[in-house]
C-alpha atoms as a PDB file:
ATOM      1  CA  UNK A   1     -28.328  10.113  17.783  1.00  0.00           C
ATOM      2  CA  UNK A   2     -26.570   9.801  14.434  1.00  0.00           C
ATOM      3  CA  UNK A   3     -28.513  10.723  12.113  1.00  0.00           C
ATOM      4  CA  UNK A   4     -26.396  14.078  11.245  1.00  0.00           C
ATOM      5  CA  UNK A   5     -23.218  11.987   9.964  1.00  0.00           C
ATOM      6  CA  UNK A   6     -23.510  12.081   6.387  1.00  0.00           C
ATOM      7  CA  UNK A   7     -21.654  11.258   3.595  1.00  0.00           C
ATOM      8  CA  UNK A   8     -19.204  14.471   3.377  1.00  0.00           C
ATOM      9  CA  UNK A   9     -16.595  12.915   0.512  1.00  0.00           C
ATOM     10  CA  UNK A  10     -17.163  14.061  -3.565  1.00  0.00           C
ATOM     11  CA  UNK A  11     -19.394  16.571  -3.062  1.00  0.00           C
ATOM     12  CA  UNK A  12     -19.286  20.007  -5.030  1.00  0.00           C
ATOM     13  CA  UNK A  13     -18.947  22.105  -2.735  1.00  0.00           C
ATOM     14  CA  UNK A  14     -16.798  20.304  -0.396  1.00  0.00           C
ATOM     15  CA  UNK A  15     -17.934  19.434   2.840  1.00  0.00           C
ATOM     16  CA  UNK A  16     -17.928  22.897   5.004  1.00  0.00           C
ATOM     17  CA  UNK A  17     -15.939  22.908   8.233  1.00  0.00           C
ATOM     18  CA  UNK A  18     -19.638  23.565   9.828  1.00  0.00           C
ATOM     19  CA  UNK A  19     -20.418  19.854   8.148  1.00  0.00           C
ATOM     20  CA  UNK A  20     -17.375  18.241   9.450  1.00  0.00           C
ATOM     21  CA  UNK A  21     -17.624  19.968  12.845  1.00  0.00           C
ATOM     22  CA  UNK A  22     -21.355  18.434  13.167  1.00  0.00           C
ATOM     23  CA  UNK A  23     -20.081  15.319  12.053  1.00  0.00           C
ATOM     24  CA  UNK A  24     -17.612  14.772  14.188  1.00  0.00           C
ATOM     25  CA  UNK A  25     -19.809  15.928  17.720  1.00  0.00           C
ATOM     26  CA  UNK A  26     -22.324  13.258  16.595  1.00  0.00           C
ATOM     27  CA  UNK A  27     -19.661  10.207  16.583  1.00  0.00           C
ATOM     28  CA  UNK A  28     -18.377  11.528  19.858  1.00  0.00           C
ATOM     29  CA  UNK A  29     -21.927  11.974  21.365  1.00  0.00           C
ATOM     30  CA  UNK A  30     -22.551   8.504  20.174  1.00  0.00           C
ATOM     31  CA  UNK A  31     -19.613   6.764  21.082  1.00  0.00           C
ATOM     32  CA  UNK A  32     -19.802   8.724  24.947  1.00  0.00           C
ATOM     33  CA  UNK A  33     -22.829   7.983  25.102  1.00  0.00           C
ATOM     34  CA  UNK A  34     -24.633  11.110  25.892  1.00  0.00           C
ATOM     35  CA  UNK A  35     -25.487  14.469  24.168  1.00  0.00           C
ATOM     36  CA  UNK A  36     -24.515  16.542  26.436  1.00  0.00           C
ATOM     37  CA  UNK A  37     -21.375  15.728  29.121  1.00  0.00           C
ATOM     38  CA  UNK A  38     -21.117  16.435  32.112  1.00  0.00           C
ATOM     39  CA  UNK A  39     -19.123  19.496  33.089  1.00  0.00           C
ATOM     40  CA  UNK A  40     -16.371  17.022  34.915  1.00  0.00           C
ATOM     41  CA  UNK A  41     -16.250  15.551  30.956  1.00  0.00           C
ATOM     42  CA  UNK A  42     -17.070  19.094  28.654  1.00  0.00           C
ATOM     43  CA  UNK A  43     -13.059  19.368  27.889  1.00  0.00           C
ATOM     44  CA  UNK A  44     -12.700  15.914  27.338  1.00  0.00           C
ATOM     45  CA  UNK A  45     -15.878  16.154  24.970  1.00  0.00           C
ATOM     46  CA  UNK A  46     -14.441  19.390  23.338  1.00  0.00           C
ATOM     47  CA  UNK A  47     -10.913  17.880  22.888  1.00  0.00           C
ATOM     48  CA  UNK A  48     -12.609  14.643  21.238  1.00  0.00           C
ATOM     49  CA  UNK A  49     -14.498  16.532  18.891  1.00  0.00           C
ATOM     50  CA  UNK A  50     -11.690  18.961  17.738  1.00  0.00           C
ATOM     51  CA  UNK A  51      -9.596  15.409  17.432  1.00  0.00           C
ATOM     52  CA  UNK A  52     -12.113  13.867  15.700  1.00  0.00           C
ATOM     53  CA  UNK A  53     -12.657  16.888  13.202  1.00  0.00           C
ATOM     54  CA  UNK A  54      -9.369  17.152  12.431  1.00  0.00           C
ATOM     55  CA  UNK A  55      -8.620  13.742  11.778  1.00  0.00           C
ATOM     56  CA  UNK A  56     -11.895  14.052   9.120  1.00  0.00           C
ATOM     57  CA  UNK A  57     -10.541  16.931   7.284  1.00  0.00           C
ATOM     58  CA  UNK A  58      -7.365  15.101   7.022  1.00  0.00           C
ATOM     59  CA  UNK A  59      -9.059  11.965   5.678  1.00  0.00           C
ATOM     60  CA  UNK A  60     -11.136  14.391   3.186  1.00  0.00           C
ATOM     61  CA  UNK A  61      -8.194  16.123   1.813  1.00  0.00           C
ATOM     62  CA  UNK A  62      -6.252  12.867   1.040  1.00  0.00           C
ATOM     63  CA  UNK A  63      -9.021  10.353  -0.291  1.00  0.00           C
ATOM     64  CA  UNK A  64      -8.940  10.161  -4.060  1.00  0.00           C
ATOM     65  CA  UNK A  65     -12.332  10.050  -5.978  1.00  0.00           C
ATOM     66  CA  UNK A  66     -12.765   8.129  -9.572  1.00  0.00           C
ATOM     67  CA  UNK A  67     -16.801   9.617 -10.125  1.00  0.00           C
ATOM     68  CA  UNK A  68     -17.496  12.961 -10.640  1.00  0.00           C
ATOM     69  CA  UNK A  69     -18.387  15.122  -7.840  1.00  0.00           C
ATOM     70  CA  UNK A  70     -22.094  14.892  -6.358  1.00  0.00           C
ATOM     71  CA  UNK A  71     -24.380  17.481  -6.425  1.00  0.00           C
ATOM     72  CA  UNK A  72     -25.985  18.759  -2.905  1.00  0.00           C
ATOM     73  CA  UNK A  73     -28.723  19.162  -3.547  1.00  0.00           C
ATOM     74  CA  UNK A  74     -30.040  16.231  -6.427  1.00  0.00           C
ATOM     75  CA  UNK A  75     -28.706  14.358  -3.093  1.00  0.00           C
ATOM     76  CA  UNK A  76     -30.900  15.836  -1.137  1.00  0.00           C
ATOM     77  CA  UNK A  77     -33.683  15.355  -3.120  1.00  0.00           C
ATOM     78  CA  UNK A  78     -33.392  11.920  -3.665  1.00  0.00           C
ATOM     79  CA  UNK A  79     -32.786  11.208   0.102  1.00  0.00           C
ATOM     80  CA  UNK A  80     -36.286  12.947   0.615  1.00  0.00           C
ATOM     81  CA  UNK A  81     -38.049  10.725  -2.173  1.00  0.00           C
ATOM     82  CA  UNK A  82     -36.825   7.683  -0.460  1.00  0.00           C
ATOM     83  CA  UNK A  83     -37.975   8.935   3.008  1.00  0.00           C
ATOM     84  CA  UNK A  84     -41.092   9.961   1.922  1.00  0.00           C
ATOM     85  CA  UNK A  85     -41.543   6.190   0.124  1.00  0.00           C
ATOM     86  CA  UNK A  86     -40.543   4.408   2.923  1.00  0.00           C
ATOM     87  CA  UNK A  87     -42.964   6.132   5.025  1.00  0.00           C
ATOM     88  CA  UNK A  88     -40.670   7.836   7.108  1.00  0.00           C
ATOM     89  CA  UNK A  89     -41.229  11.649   5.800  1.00  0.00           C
ATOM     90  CA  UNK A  90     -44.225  13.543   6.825  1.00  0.00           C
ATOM     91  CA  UNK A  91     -43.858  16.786   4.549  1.00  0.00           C
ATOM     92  CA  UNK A  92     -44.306  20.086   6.121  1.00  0.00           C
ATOM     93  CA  UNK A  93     -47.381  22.309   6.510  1.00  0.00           C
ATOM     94  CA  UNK A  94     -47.215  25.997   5.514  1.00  0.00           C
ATOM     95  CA  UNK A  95     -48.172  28.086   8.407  1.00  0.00           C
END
């Protein structure tokens, strides 16, 4: 259920408000407990995940980094290798 939260600090670009707004929904879902609330809970959910965002742009904007910024897509690669070593990435098949 989390496996959209990624790291979203010293990246170049920063972290979109697309990324943080993805981010944020998948704590929520995970901490409710469900991906999709009940419509007695969707303003509840809403509110949490608008609280949540916010609260992650904040923390963005005021954490101070000492390395250089991170490149988005090296990361990306490198995630990949270590997926596809571990066994855990089945590449995809041109259709």
């Amino acid at each position: 259920m989390c496996r959209n939260i990624h790291t979203l600090h010293n990246f170049e670009p920063a972290a979109t408000d697309d990324e943080v707004h993805a981010a944020a929904l998948q704590y929520v879902r995970k901490i409710a407990g469900t991906t999709k609330p009940s419509k007695a809970n969707q303003a509840a959910f809403d509110h949490a995940v608008a609280e949540v965002a916010h609260a992650t742009r904040h923390l963005l904007a005021d954490l101070v980094a000492v390395a250089p910024p991170k490149n988005r897509d090296e990361e990306a690669a490198k995630a990949r290798a270590r997926a596809e070593k571990s066994g855990r990435y089945a590449p995809r098949l041109a259709s």
